[in-house]
Protein backbone atom coordinates (compact mmCIF):
# COMPACT_ATOMS: atom_id res chain seq x y z
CA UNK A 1 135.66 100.98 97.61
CA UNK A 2 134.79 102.11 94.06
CA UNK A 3 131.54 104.06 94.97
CA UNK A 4 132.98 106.03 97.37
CA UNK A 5 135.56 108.00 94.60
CA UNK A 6 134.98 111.34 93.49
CA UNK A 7 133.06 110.56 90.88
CA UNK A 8 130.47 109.05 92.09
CA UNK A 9 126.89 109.94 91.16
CA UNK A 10 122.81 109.69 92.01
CA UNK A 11 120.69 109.64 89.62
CA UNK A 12 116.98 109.85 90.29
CA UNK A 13 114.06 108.34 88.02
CA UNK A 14 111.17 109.90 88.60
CA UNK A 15 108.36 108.45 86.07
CA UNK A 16 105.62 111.02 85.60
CA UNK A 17 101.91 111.41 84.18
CA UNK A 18 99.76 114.55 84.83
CA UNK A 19 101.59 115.40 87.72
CA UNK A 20 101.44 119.00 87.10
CA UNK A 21 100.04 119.62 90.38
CA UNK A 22 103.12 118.00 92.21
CA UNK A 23 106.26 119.07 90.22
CA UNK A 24 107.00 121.98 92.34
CA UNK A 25 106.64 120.75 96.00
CA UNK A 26 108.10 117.26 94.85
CA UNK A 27 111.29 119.02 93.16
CA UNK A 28 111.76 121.10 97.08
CA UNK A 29 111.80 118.38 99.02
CA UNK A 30 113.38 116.36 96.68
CA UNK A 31 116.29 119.03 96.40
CA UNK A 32 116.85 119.34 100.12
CA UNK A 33 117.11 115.73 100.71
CA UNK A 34 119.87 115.63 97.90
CA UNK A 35 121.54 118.61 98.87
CA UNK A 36 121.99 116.85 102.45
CA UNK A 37 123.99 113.88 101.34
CA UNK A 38 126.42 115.84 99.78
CA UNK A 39 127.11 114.14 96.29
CA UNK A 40 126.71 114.94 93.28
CA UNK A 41 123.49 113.60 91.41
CA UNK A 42 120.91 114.27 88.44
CA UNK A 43 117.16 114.17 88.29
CA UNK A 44 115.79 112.27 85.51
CA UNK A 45 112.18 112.97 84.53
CA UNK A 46 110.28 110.62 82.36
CA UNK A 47 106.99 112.55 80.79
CA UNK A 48 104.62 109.75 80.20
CA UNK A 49 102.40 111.24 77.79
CA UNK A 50 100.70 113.20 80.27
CA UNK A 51 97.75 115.56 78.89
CA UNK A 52 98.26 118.25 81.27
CA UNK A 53 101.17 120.81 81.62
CA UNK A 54 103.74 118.44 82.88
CA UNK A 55 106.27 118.61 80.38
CA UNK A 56 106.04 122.23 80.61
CA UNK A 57 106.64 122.76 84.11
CA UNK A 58 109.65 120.16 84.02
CA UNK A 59 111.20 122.22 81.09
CA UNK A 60 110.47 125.48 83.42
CA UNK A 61 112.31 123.77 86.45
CA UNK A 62 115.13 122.61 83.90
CA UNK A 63 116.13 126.17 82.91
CA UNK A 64 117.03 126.65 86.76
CA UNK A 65 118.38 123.28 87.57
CA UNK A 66 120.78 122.08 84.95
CA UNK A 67 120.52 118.77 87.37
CA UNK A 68 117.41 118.19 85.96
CA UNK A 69 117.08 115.77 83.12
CA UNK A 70 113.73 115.53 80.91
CA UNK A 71 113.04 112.14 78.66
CA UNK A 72 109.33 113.16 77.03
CA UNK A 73 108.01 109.71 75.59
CA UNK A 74 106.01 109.24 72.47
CA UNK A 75 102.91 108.65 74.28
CA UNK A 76 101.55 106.18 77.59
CA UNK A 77 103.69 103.39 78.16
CA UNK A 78 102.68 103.08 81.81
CA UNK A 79 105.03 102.93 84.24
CA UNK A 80 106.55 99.81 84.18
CA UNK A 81 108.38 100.91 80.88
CA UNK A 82 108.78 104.33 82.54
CA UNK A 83 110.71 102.81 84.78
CA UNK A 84 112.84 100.73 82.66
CA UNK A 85 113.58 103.81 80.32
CA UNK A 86 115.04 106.29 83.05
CA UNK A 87 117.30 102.93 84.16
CA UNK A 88 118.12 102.91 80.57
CA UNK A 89 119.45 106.80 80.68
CA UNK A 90 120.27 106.61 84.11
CA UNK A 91 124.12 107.16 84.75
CA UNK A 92 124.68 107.22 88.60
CA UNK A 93 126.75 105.05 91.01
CA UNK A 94 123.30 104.24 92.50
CA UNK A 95 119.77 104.74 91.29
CA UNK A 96 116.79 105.50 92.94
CA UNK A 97 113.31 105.39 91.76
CA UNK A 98 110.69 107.57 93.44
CA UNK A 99 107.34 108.86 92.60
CA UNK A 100 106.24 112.71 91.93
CA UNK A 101 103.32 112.38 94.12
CA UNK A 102 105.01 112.26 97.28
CA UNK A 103 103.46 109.25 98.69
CA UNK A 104 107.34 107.52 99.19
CA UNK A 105 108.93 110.69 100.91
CA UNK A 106 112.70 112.21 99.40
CA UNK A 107 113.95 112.54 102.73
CA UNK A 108 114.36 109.01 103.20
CA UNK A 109 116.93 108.66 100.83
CA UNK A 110 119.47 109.75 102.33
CA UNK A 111 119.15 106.57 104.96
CA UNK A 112 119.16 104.63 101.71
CA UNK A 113 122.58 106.08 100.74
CA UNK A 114 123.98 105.54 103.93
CA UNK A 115 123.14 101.96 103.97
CA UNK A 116 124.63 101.36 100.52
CA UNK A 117 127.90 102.77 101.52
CA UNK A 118 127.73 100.46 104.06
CA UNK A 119 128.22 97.71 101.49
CA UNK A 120 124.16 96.64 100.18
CA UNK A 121 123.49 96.44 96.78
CA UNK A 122 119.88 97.22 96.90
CA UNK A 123 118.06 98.89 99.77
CA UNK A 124 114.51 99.13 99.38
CA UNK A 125 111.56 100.98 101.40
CA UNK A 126 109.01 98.92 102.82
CA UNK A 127 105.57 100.73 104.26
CA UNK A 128 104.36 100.40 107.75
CA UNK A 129 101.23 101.46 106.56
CA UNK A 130 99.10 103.27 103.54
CA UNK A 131 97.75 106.39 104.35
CA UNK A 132 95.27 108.10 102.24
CA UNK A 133 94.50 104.80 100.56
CA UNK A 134 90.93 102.88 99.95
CA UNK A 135 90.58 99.95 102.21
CA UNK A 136 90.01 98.07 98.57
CA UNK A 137 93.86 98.83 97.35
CA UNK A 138 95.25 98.47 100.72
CA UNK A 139 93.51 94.75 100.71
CA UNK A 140 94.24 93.77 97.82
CA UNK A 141 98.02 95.07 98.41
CA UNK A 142 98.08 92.46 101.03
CA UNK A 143 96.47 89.56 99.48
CA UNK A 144 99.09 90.07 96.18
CA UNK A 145 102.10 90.58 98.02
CA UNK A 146 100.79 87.28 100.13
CA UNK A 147 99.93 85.02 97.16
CA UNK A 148 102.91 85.74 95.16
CA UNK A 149 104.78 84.72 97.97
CA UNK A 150 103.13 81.46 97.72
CA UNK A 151 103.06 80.80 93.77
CA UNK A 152 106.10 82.95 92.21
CA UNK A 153 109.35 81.36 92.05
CA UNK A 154 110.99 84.50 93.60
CA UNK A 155 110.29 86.28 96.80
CA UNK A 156 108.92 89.85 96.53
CA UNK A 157 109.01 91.54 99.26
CA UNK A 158 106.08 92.48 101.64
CA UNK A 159 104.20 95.99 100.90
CA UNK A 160 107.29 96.92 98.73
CA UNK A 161 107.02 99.12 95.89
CA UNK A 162 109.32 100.69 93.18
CA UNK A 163 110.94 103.43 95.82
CA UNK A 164 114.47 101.91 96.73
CA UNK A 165 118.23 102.42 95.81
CA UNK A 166 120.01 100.23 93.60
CA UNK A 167 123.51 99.87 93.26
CA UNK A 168 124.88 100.06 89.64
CA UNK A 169 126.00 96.52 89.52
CA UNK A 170 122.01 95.82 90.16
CA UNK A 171 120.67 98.53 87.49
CA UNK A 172 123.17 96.90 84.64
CA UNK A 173 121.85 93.42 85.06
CA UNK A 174 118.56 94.79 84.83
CA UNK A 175 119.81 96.74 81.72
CA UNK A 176 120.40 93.54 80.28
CA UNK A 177 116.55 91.92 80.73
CA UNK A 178 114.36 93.35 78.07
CA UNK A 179 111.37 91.53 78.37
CA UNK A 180 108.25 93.49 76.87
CA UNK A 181 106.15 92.41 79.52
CA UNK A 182 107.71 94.15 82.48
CA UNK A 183 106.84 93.56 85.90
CA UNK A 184 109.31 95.75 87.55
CA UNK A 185 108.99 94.42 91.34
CA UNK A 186 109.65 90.92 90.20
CA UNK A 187 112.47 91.94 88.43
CA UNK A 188 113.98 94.32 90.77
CA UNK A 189 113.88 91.01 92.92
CA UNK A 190 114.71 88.40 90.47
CA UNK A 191 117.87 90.06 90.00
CA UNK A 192 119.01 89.39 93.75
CA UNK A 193 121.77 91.50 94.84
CA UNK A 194 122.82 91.95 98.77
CA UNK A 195 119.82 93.65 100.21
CA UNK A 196 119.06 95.73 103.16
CA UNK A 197 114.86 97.01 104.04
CA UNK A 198 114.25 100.36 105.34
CA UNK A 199 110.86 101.24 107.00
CA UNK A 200 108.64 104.02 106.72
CA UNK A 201 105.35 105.31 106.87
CA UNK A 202 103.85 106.47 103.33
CA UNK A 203 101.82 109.45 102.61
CA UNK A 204 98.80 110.35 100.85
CA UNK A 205 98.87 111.78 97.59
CA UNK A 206 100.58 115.73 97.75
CA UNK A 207 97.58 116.52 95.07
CA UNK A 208 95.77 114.19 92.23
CA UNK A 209 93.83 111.02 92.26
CA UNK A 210 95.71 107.85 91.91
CA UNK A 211 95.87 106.37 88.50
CA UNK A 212 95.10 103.01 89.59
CA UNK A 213 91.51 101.50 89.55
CA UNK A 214 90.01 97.83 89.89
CA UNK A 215 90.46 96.96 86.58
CA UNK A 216 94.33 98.07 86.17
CA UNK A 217 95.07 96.14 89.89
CA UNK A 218 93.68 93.59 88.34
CA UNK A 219 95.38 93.50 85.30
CA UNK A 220 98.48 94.55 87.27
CA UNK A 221 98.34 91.52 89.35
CA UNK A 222 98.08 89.21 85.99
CA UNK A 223 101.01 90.28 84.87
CA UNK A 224 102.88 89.81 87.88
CA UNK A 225 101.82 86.41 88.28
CA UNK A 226 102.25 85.50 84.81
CA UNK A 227 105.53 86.65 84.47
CA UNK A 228 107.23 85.05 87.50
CA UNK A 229 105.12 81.80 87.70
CA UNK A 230 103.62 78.84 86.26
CA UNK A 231 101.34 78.01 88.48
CA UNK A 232 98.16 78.89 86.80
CA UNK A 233 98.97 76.27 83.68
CA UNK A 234 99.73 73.33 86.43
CA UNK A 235 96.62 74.45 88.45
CA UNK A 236 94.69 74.30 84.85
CA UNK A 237 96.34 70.98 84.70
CA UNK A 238 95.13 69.57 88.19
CA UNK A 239 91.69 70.72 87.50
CA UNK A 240 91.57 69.19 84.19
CA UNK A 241 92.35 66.25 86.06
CA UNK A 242 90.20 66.08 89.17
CA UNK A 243 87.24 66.64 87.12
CA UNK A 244 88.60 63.53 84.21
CA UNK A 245 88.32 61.80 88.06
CA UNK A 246 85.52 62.42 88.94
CA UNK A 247 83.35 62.13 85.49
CA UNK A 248 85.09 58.77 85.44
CA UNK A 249 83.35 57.60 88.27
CA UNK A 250 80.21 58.88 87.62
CA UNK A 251 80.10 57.48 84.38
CA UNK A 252 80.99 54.29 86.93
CA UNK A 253 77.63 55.15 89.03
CA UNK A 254 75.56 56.11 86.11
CA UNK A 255 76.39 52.25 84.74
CA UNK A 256 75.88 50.72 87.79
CA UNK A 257 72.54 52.18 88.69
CA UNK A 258 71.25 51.74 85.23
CA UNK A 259 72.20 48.22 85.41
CA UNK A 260 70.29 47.76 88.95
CA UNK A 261 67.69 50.29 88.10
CA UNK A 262 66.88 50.85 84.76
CA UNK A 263 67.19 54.32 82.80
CA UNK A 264 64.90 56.42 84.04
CA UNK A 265 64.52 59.46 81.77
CA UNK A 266 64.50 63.36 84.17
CA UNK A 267 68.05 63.95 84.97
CA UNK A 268 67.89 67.21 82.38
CA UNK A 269 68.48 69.81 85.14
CA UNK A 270 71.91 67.81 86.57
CA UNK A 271 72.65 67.57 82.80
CA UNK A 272 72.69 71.05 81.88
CA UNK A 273 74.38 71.88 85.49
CA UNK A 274 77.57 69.60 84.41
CA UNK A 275 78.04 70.79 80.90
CA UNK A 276 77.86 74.72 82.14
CA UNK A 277 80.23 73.26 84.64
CA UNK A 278 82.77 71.94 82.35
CA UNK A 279 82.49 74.55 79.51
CA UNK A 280 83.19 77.54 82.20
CA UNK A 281 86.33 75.19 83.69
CA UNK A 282 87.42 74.71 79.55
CA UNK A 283 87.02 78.41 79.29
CA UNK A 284 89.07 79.47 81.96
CA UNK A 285 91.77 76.86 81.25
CA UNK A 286 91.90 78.39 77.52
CA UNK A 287 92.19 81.82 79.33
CA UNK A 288 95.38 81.46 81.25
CA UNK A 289 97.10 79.53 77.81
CA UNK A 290 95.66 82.33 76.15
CA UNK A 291 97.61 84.67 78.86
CA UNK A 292 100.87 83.00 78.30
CA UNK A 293 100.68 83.02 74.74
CA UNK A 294 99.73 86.34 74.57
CA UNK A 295 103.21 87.32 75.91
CA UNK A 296 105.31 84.87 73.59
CA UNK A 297 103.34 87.04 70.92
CA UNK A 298 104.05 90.15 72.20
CA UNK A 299 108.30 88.84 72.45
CA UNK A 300 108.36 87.27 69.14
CA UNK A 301 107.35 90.54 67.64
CA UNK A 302 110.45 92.34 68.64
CA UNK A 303 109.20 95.59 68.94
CA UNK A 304 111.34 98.24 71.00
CA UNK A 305 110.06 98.53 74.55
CA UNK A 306 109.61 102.55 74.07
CA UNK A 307 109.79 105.35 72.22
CA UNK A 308 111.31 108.23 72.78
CA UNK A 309 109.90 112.09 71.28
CA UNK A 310 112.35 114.11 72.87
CA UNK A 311 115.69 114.43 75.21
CA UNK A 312 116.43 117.69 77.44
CA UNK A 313 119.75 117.41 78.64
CA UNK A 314 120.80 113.63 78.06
């Protein structure tokens, strides 16, 4: 079995912004849970323009750990890209993705590990629950994870996130996709791969507020949707439809009682009510076309998915 020679390798993508606070504890327990499996391994640290002292405590930690690997982007890419730039320098057997703030905890990869030299392309870490989290993200965690099951043309797994191992065979075809509008989950599944689910429970934040608010879960779950389904065009479709349907029969009625009854003049209130009606419906049907064309735009344009400032030790 190839991964199993001498030579094989971890490598660890950690995407960061403002963690500051979290560097230190994250790198200890981090550390430990590496040192455990026995392999050899690198840390690569992705600075995503953070505004605090980030880069400068990752440089501080690189002078004592040569392991440690430091890719300082040109500004905030968010961590989609992130994530698709330490795959990019990533050079292990197996990679793993894991956040600084300690929410997915280090010392459950080596149970990933083991399960990939069992033979599993892809193990990923699914949470039992959310602690430390508004009862707003953890609902609307479920509700995504439970629509896109039911519109997306792939499955993404329940309450799964970015933590996981993937086998290099996964992290090359992955290499290979470079989409500008990343949804990394979708991906990580569209790819397939033999897959194995680990359980655990996840953590509050170590130290920081969460990045995330309403409007980028939002946003977050546009993206998804748009980039692993066409559902929202047909269901602009159907609409556009059912209400050709049903003005075509009242246009039927309208004729009919005019004929029986005459043409009485009020009917300015319903009037107004159906043309708000249909101009909100046109609206929203021009939104989600304007969605989808909005991403042709942004592929046609060809720009590079990031930029890099500066390398320490790649």
């Amino acid at each position: 079995m190839d991964k199993m020679k001498a030579s094989q390798l971890l490598s660890i993508v950690v995407p960061m912004y403002n963690e500051a606070e979290n560097i230190g504890p994250f790198y200890e327990r981090l550390k430990k849970a590496l040192d455990n499996i026995g392999e050899s391994y690198e840390i690569i640290c992705l600075n995503d323009g953070s505004t605090d002292a980030t880069l400068e405590n990752l440089l501080k930690l690189r002078e004592k750990d040569p392991n440690i690997k430091v890719v300082d982007l040109s500004r905030n890419f968010g961590k989609e890209i992130v994530l698709t730039a330490g795959l990019d320098f990533s050079s292990g057997m197996a990679v793993i993705p894991i956040d600084a703030d300690l929410q997915d905890p280090p010392e459950l990869i080596p149970q990933l590990v083991a399960k990939w030299k069992e033979g599993y392309e892809v193990v990923y870490a699914v949470r039992k629950s959310r602690l430390g989290e508004s009862l707003f993200k953890k609902l609307s965690a479920h509700l995504f994870y439970r629509l896109a099951e039911k519109i997306m043309d792939i499955n993404i797994p329940r309450d799964t996130g970015d933590f996981r191992l993937m086998d290099r065979s996964a992290v090359d075809a992955l290499k290979n996709m470079r989409e500008r509008n990343r949804f990394m989950k979708g991906l990580f599944a569209w790819v397939g791969f033999k897959q194995f689910a680990i359980y655990y429970e996840r953590d509050p934040r170590h130290k920081g507020k969460t990045k995330w608010n309403f409007f980028k879960l939002l946003n977050f779950a546009i993206e998804g949707i748009t980039s692993f389904s066409y559902v929202p065009l047909r269901l602009a479709t159907y609409i556009g439809l059912v209400i050709a349907l049903m003005s075509f029969f009242y246009a039927a009625y309208i004729m009919i009682s005019t004929l029986i009854y005459g043409n009485p003049v009020p009917g300015y209130p319903s009037l107004i009510t159906i043309i708000l009606f249909l101009g909100g419906v046109q609206l929203i049907c021009i939104g989600i076309m304007g969605e989808y064309m909005g991403r042709i735009y942004n592929e046609v344009k060809q720009r590079p998915v990031y930029i890099i400032r500066k390398k320490f030790g790649l």
